[in-house]
Protein backbone atom coordinates (compact mmCIF):
# COMPACT_ATOMS: atom_id res chain seq x y z
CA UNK A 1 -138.03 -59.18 -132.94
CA UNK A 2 -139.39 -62.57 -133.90
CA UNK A 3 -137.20 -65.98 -133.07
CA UNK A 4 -136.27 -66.58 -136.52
CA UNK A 5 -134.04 -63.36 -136.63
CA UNK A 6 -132.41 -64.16 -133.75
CA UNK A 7 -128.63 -65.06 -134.36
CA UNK A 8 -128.05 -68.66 -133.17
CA UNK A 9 -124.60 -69.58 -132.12
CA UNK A 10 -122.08 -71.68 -133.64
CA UNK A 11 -123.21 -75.58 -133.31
CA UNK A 12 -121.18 -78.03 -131.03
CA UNK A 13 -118.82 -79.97 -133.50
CA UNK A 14 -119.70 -83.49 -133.47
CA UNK A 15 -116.56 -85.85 -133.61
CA UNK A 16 -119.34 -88.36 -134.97
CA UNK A 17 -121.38 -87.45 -138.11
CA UNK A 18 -123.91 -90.08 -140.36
CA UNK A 19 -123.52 -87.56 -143.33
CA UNK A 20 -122.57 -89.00 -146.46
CA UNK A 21 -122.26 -85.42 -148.13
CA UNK A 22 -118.30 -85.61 -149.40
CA UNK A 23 -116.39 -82.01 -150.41
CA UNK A 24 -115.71 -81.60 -154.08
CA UNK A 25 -111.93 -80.26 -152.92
CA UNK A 26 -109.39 -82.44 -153.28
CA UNK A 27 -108.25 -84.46 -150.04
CA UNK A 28 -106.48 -82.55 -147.31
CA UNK A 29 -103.01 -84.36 -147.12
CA UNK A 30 -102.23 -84.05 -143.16
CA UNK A 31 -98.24 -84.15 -144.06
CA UNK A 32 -98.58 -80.92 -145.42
CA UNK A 33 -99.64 -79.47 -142.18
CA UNK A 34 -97.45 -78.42 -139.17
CA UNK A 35 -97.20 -81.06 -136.16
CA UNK A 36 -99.04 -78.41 -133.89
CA UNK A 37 -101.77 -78.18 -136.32
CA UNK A 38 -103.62 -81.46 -136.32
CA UNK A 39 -103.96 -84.39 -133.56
CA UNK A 40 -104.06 -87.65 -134.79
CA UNK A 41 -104.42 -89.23 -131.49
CA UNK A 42 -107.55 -91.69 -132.03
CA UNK A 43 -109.52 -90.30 -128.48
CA UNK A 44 -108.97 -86.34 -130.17
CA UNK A 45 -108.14 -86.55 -134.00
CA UNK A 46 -108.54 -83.07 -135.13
CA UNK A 47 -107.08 -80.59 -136.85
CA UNK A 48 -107.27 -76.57 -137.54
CA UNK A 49 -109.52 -76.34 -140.69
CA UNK A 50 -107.02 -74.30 -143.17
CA UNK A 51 -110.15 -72.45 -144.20
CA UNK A 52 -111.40 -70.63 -141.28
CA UNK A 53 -108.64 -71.73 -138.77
CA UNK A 54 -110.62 -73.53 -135.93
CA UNK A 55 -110.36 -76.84 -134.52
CA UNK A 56 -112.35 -79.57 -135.95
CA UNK A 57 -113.16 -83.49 -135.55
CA UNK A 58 -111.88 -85.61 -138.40
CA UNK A 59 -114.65 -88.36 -138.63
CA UNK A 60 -113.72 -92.36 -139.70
CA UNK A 61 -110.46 -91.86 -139.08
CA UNK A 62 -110.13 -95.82 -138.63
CA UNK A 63 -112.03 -96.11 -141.82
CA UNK A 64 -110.88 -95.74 -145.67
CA UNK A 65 -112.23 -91.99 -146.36
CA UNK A 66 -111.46 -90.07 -143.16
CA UNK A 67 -113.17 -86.30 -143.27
CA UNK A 68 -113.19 -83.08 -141.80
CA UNK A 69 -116.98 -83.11 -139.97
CA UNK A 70 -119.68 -80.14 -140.72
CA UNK A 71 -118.68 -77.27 -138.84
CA UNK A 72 -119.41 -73.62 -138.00
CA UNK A 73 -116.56 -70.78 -138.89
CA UNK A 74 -116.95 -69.13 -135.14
CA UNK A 75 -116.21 -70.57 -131.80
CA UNK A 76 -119.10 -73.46 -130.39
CA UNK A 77 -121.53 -72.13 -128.33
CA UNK A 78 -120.32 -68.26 -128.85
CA UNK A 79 -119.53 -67.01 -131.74
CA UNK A 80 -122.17 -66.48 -134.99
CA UNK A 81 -123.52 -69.74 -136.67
CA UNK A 82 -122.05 -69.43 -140.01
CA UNK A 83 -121.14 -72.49 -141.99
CA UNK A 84 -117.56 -73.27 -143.35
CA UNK A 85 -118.85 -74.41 -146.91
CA UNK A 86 -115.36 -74.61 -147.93
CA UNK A 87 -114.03 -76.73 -145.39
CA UNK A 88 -116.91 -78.63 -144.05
CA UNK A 89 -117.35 -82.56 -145.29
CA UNK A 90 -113.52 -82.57 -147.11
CA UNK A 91 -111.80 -85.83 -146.88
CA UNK A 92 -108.48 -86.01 -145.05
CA UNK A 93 -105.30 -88.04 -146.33
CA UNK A 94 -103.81 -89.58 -143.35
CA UNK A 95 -100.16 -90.37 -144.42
CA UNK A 96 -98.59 -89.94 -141.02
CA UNK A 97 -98.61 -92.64 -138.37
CA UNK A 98 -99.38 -91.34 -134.37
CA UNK A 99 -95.80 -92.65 -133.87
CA UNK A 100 -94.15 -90.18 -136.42
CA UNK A 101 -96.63 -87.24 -135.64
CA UNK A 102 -95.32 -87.37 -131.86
CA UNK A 103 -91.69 -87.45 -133.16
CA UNK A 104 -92.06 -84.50 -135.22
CA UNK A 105 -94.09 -82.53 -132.87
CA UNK A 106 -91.45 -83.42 -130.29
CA UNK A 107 -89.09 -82.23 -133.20
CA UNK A 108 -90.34 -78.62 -133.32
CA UNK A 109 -90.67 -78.03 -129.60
CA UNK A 110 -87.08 -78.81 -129.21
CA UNK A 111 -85.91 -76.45 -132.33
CA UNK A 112 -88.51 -73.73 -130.58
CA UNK A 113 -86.78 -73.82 -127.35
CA UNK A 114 -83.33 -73.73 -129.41
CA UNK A 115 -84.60 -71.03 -131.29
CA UNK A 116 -85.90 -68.73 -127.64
CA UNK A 117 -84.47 -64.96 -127.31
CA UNK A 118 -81.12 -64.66 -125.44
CA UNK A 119 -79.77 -61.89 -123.68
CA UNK A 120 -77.45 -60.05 -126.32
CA UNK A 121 -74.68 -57.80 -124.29
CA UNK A 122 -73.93 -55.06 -126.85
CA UNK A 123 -70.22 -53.70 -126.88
CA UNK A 124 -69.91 -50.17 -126.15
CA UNK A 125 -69.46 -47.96 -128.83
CA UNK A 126 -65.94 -46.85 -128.65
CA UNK A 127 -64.98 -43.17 -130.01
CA UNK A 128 -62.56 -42.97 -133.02
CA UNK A 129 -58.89 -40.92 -132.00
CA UNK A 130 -59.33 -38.12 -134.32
CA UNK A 131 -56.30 -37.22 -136.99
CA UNK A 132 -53.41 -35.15 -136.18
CA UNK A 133 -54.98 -32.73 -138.30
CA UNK A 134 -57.58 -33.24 -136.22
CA UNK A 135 -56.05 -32.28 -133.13
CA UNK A 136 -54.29 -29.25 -134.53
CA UNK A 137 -57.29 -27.57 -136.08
CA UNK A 138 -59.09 -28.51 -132.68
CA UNK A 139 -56.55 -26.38 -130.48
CA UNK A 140 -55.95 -23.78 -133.10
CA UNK A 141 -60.09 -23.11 -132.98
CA UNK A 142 -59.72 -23.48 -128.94
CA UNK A 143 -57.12 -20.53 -129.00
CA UNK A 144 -59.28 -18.45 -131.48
CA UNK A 145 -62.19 -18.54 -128.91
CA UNK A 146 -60.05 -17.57 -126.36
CA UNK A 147 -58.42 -14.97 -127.83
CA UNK A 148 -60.90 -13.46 -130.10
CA UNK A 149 -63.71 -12.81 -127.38
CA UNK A 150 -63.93 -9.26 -128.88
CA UNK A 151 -64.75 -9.91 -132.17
CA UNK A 152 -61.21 -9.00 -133.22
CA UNK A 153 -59.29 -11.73 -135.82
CA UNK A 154 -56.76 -13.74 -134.73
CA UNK A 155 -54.01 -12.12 -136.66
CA UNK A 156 -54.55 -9.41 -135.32
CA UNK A 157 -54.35 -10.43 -132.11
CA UNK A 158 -51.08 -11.93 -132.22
CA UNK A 159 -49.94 -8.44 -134.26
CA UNK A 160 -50.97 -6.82 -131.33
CA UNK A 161 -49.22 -9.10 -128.59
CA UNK A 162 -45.87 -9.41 -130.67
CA UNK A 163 -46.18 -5.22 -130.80
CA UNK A 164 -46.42 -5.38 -127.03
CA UNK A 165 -43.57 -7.59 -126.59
CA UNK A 166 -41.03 -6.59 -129.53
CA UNK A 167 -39.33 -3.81 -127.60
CA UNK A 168 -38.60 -6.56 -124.17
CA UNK A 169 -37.26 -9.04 -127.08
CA UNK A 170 -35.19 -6.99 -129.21
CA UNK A 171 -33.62 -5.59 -126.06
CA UNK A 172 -32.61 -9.36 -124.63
CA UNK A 173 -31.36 -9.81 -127.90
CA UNK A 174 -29.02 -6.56 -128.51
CA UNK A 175 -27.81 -7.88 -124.36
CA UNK A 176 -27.18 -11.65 -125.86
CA UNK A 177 -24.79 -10.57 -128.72
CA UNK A 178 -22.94 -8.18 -126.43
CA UNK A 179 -21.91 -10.91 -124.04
CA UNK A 180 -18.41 -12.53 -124.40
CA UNK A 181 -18.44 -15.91 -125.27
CA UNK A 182 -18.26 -18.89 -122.63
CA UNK A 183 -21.05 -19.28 -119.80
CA UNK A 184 -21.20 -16.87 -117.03
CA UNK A 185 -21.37 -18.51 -113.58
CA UNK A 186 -24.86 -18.23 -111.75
CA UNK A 187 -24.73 -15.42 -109.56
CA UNK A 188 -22.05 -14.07 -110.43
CA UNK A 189 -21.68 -9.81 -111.30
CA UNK A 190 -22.08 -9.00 -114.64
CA UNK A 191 -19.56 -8.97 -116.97
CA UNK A 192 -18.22 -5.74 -118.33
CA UNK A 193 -19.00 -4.11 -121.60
CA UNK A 194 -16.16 -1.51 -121.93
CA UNK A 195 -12.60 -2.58 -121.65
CA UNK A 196 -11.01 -0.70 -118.44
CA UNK A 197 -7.71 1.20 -118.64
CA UNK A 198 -6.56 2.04 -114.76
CA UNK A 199 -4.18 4.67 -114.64
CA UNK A 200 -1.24 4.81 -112.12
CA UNK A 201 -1.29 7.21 -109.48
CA UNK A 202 1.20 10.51 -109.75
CA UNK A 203 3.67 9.98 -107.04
């Protein structure tokens, strides 16, 4: 593998440059950038290239055409050297003083910290009361499982416990109507059914 072929890496960005080449592009107007995206501070005046997103020198920035230096698309000294043709040589706008750059970076920090996660405490989900209806049909399928564990319907069930219990019922009932009316003290014998007739003794 000759030396030509070898890939060189992406060249140091000068924050200096004699070139007189100018972009055809109209001039990048810095307002129209974010705070966070360009330094206008004279030692570091830079800014992320809006083409391919790196950091790069803005040249003459004291002077009347202030532009966006020659630069690679990769990282300097380690990624690929490949040319930004787009963004390389474009003038720059400056319409922002240092003063008013601070204050709206300063800005945006403050609405960033406003704007940080917080711990949200959800309410526990509360269960709805079901309906009456609700209720009812609840207990009445309750009693069927109960009572039908044989497979039998629940009609039929309660045919066959009325059929065991009709004979005790009836027989408290025929009792009840043959009482005499008024309350019968607790304890006490029970009452009579047949009217007595003693007879006297023959002397």
């Amino acid at each position: 593998m000759s030396a030509s072929t070898i890939e060189r890496p992406a060249r140091t960005r000068r924050s200096r440059t004699r070139s007189r080449t100018v972009n055809a592009r109209p001039a990048l107007v810095i307002s129209t950038l974010k705070p966070h995206q360009y330094d206008l501070r004279p030692a570091c005046a830079s800014l992320i290239c809006p083409d391919c997103k790196t950091w790069v020198p803005i040249t003459g920035l004291q002077t009347r055409k202030p532009k966006v230096v020659p630069h690679d698309t990769g990282l300097a000294n380690k990624d690929a050297s490949v040319r930004c043709r787009l963004g390389s040589n474009r003038l720059v706008t400056i319409d922002m003083t240092v003063k008013k750059w601070q204050e709206r970076l300063e800005d945006g920090n403050s609405e960033t910290v406003h704007r940080r996660k917080t711990t949200v405490l959800r309410k526990p989900k509360v269960a709805l009361a079901p309906a009456v209806s609700q209720i009812a049909a609840q207990k009445q399928t309750a009693t069927a499982d109960d009572d039908s564990g044989d497979g039998r319907p629940l009609w039929l069930l309660r045919e066959m416990k009325w059929a065991s219990t009709e004979s005790a019922v009836r027989d408290a009932d025929t009792r009840r109507a043959q009482l005499p009316d008024g309350e019968a003290p607790l304890g006490a014998p029970p009452v009579p059914l047949k009217a007595l007739h003693p007879q006297r003794r023959a002397s």
